[in-house]
PDB file of N, CA and C in Angstrom:
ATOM      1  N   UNK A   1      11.533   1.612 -29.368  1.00  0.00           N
ATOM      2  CA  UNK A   1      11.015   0.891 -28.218  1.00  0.00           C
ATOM      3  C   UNK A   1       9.493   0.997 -28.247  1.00  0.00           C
ATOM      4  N   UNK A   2       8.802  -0.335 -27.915  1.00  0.00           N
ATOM      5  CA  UNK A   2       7.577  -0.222 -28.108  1.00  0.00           C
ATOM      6  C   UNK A   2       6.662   0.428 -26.707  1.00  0.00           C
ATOM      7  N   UNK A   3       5.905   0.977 -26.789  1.00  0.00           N
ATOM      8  CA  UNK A   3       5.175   1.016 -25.643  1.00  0.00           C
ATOM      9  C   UNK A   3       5.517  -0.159 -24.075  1.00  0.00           C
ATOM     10  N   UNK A   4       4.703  -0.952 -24.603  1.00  0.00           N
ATOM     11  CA  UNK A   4       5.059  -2.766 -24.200  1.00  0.00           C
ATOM     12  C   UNK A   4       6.363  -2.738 -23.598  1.00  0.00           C
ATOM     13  N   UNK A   5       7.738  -2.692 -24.164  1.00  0.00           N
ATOM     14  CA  UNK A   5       9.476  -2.898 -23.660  1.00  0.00           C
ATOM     15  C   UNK A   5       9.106  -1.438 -22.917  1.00  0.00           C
ATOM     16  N   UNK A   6       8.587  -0.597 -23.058  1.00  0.00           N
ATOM     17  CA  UNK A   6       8.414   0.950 -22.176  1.00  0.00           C
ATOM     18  C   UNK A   6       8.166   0.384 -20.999  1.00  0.00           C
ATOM     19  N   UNK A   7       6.982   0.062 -20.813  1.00  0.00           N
ATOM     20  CA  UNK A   7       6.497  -0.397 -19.491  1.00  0.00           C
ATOM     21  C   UNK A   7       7.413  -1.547 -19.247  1.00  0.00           C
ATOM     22  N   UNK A   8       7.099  -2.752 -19.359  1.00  0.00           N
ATOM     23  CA  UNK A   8       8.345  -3.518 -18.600  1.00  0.00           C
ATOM     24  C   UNK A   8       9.255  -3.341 -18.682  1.00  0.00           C
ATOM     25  N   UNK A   9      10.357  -2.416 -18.886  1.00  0.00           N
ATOM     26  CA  UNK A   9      11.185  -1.829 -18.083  1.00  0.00           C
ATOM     27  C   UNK A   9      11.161  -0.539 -17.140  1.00  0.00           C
ATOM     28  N   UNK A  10       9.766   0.055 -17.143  1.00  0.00           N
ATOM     29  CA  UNK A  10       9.990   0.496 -16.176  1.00  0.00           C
ATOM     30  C   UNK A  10       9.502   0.141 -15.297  1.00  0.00           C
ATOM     31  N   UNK A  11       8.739  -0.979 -15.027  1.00  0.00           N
ATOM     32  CA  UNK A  11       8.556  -1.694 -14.316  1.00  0.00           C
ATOM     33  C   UNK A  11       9.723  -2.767 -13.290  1.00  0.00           C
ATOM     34  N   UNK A  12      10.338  -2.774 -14.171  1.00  0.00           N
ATOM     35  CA  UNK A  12      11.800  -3.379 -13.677  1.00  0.00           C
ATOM     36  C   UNK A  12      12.912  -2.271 -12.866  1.00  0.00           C
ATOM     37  N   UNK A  13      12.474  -1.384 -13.467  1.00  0.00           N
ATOM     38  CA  UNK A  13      13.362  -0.179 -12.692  1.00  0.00           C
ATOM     39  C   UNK A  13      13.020   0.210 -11.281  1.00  0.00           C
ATOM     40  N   UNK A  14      11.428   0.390 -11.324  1.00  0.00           N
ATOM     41  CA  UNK A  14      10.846   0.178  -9.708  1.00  0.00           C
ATOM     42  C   UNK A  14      10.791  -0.415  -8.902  1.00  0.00           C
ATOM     43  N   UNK A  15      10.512  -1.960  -9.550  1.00  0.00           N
ATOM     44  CA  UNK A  15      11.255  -2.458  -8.613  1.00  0.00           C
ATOM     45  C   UNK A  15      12.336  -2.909  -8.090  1.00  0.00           C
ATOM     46  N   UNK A  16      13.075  -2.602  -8.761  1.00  0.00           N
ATOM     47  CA  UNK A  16      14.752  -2.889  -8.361  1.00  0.00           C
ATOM     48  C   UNK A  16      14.829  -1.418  -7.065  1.00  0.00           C
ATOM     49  N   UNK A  17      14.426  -0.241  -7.237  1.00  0.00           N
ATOM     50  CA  UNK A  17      14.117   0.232  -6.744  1.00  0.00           C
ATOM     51  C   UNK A  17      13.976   0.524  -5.099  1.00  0.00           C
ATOM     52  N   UNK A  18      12.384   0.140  -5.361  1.00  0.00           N
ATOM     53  CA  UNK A  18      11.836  -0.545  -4.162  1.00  0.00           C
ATOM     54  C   UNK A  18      12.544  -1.352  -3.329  1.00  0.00           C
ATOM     55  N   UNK A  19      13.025  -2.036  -4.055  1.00  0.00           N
ATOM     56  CA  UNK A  19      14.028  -3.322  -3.348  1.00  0.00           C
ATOM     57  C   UNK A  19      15.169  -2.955  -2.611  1.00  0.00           C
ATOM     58  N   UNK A  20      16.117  -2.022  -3.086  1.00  0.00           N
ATOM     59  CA  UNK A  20      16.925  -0.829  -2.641  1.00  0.00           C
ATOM     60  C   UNK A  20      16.643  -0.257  -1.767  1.00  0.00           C
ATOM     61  N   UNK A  21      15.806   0.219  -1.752  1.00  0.00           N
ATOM     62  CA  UNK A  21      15.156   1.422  -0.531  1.00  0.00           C
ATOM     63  C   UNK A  21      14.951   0.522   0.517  1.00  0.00           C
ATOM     64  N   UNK A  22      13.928  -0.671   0.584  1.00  0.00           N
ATOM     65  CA  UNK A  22      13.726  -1.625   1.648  1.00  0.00           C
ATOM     66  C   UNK A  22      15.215  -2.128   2.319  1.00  0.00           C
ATOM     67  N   UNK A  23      16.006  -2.737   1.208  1.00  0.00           N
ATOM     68  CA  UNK A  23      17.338  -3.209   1.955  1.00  0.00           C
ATOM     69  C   UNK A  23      17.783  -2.390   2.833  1.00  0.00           C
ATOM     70  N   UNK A  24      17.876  -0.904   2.053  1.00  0.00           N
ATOM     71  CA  UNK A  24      18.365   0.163   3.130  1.00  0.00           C
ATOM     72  C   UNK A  24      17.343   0.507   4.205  1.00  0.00           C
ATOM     73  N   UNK A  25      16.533   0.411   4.096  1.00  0.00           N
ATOM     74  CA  UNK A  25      15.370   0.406   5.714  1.00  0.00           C
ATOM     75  C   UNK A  25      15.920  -0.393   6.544  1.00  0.00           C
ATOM     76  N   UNK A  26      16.082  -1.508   6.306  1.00  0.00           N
ATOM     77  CA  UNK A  26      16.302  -2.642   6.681  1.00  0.00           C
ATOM     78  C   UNK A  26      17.219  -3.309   7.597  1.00  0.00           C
ATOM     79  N   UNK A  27      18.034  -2.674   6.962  1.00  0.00           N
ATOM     80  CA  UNK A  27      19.344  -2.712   7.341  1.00  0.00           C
ATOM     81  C   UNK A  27      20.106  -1.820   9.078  1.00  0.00           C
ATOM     82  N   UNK A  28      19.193  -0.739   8.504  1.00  0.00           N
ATOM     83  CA  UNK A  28      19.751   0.030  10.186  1.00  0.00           C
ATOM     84  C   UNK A  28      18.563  -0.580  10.484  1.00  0.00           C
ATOM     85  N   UNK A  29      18.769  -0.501  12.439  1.00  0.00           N
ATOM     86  CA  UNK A  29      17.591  -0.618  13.328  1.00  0.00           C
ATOM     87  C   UNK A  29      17.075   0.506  13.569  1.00  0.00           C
ATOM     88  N   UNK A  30      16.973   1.708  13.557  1.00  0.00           N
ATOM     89  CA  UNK A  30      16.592   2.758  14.290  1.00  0.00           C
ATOM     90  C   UNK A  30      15.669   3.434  12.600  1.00  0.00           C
ATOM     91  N   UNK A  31      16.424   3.123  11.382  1.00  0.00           N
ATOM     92  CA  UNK A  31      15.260   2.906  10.193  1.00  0.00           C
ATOM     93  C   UNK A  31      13.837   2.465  10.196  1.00  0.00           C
ATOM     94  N   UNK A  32      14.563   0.952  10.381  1.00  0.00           N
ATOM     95  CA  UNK A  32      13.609  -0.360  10.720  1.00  0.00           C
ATOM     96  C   UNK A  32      12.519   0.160  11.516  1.00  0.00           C
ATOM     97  N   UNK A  33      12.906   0.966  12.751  1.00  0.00           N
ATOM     98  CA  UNK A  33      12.078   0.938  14.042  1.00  0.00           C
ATOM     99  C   UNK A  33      11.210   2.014  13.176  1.00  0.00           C
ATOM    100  N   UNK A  34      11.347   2.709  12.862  1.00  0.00           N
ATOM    101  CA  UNK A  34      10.773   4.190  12.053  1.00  0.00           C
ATOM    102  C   UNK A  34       9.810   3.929  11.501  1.00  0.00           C
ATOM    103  N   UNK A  35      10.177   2.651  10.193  1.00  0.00           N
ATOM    104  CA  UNK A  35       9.424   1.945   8.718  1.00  0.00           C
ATOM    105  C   UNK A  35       7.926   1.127  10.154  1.00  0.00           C
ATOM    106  N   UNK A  36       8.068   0.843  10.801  1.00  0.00           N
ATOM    107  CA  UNK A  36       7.474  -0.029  11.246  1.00  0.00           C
ATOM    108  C   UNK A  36       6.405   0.758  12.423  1.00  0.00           C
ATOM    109  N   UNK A  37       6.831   1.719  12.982  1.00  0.00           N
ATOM    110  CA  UNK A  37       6.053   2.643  13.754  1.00  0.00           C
ATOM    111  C   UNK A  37       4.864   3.450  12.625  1.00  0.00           C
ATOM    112  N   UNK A  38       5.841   3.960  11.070  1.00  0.00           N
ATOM    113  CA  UNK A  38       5.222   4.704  10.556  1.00  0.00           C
ATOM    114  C   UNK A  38       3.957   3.703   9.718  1.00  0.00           C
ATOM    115  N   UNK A  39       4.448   2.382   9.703  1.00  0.00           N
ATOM    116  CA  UNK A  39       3.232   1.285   8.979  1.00  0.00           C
ATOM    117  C   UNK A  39       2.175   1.215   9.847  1.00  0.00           C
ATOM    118  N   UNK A  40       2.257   1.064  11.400  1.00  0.00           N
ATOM    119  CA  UNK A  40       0.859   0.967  11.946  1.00  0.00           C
ATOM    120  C   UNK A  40       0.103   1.824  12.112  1.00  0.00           C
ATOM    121  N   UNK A  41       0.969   3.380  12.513  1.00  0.00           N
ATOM    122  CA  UNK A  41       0.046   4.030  12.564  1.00  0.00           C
ATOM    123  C   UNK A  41      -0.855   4.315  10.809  1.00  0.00           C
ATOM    124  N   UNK A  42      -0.203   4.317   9.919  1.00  0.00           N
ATOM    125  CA  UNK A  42      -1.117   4.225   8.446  1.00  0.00           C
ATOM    126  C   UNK A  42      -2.416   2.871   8.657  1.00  0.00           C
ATOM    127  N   UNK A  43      -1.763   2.016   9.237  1.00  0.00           N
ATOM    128  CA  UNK A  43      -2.727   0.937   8.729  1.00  0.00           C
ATOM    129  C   UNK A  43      -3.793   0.957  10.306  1.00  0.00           C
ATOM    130  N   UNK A  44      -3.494   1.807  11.240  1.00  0.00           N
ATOM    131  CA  UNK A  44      -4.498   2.328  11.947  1.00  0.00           C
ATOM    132  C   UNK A  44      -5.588   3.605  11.877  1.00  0.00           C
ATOM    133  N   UNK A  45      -4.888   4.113  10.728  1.00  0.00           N
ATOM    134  CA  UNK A  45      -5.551   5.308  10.487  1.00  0.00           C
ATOM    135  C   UNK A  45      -6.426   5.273   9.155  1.00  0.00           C
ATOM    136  N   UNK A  46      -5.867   5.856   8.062  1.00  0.00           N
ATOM    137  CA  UNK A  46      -5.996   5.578   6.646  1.00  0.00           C
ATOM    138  C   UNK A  46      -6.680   4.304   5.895  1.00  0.00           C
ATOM    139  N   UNK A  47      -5.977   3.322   6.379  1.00  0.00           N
ATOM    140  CA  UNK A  47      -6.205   1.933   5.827  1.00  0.00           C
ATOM    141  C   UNK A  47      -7.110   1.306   6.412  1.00  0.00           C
ATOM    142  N   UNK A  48      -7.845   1.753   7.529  1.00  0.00           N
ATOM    143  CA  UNK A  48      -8.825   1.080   8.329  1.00  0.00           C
ATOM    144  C   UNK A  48     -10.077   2.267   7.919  1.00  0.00           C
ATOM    145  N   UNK A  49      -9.877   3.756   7.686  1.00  0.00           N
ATOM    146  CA  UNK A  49     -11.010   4.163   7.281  1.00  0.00           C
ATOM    147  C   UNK A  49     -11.259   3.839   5.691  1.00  0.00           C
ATOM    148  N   UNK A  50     -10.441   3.450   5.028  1.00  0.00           N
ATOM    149  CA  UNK A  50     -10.576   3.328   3.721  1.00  0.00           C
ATOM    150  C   UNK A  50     -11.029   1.537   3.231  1.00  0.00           C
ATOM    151  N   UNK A  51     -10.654   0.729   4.341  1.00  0.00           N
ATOM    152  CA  UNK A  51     -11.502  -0.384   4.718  1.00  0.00           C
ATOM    153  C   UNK A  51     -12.595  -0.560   4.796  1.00  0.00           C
ATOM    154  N   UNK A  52     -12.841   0.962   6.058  1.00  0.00           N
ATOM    155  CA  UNK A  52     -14.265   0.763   6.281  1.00  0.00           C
ATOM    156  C   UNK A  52     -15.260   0.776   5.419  1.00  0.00           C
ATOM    157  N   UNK A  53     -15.355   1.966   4.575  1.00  0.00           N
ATOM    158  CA  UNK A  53     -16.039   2.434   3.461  1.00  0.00           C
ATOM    159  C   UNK A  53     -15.730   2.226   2.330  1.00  0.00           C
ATOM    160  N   UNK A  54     -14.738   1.202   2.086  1.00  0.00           N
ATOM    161  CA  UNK A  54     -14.965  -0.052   1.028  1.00  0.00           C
ATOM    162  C   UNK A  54     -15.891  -1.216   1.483  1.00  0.00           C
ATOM    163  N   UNK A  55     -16.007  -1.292   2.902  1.00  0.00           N
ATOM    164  CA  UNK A  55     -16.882  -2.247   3.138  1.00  0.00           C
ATOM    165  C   UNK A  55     -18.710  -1.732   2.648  1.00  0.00           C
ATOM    166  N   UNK A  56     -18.300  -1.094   3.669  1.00  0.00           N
ATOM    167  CA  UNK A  56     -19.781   0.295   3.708  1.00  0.00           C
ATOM    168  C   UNK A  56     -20.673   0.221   1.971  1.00  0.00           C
ATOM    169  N   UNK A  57     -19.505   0.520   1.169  1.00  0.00           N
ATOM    170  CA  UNK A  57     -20.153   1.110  -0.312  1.00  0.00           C
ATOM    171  C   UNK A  57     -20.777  -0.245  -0.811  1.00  0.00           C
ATOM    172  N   UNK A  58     -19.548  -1.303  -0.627  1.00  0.00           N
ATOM    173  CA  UNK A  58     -20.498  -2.997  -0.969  1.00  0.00           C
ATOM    174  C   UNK A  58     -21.615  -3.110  -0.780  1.00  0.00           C
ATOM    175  N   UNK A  59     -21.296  -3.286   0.833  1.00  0.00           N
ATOM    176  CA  UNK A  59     -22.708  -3.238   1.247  1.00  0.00           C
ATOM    177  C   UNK A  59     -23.989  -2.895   0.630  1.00  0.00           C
ATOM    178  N   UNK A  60     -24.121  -1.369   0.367  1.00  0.00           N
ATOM    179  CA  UNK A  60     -24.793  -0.882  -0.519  1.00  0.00           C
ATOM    180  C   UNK A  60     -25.095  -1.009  -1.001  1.00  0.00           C
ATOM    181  N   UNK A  61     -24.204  -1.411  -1.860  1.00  0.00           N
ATOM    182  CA  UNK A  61     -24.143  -1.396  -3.726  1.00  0.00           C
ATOM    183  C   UNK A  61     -25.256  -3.587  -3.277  1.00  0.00           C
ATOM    184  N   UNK A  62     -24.844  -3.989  -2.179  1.00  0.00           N
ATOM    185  CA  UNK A  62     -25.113  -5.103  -2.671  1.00  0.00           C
ATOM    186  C   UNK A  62     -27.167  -5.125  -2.848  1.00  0.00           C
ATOM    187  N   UNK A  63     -27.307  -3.937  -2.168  1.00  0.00           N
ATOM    188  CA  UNK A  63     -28.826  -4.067  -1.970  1.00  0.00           C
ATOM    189  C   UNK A  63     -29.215  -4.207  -1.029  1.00  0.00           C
ATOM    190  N   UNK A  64     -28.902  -4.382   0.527  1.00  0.00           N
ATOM    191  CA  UNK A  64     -28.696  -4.536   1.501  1.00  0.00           C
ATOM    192  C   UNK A  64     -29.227  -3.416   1.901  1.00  0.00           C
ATOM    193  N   UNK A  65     -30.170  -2.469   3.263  1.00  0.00           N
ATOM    194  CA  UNK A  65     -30.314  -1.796   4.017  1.00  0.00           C
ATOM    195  C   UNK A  65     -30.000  -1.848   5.140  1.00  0.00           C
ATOM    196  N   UNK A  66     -29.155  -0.769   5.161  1.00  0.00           N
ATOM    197  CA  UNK A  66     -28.493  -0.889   6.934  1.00  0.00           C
ATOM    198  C   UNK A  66     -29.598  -0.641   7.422  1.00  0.00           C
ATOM    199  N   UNK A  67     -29.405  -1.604   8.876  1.00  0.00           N
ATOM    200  CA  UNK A  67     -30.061  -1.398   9.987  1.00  0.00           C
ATOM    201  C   UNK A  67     -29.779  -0.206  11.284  1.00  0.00           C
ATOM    202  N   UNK A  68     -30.665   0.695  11.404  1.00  0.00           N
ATOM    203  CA  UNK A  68     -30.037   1.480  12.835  1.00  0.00           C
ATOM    204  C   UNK A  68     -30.368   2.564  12.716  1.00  0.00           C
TER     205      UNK A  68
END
């Protein structure tokens, strides 16, 4: 097996995977309610500071001086 058939299949394995795990989220409500409480608070926390200071470093990097 080449490297190459290595990776796309295991690429295929994850996501079949993935896909699995979601159905089963999915499927109960009290899962569902869980998957969906535990997404905002990430994308209120984590994903918005890691937003920020992807914005922030652009900025920067573009040559730009913050003002303040």
């Amino acid at each position: 097996m080449t490297e190459k058939q290595a990776q796309t299949t295991a690429n295929i394995v994850m996501a079949a995977a993935a896909f699995g795990a979601a159905v089963f989220v999915l499927r109960d409500p009290k899962r569902r309610r869980l998957a969906w409480q535990v997404t905002r608070q990430y994308l209120a926390g984590p994903a918005a500071v890691w937003t920020a200071a992807t914005v922030r470093r652009a900025w920067d990097e573009s040559g730009h001086a913050a003002r303040g």
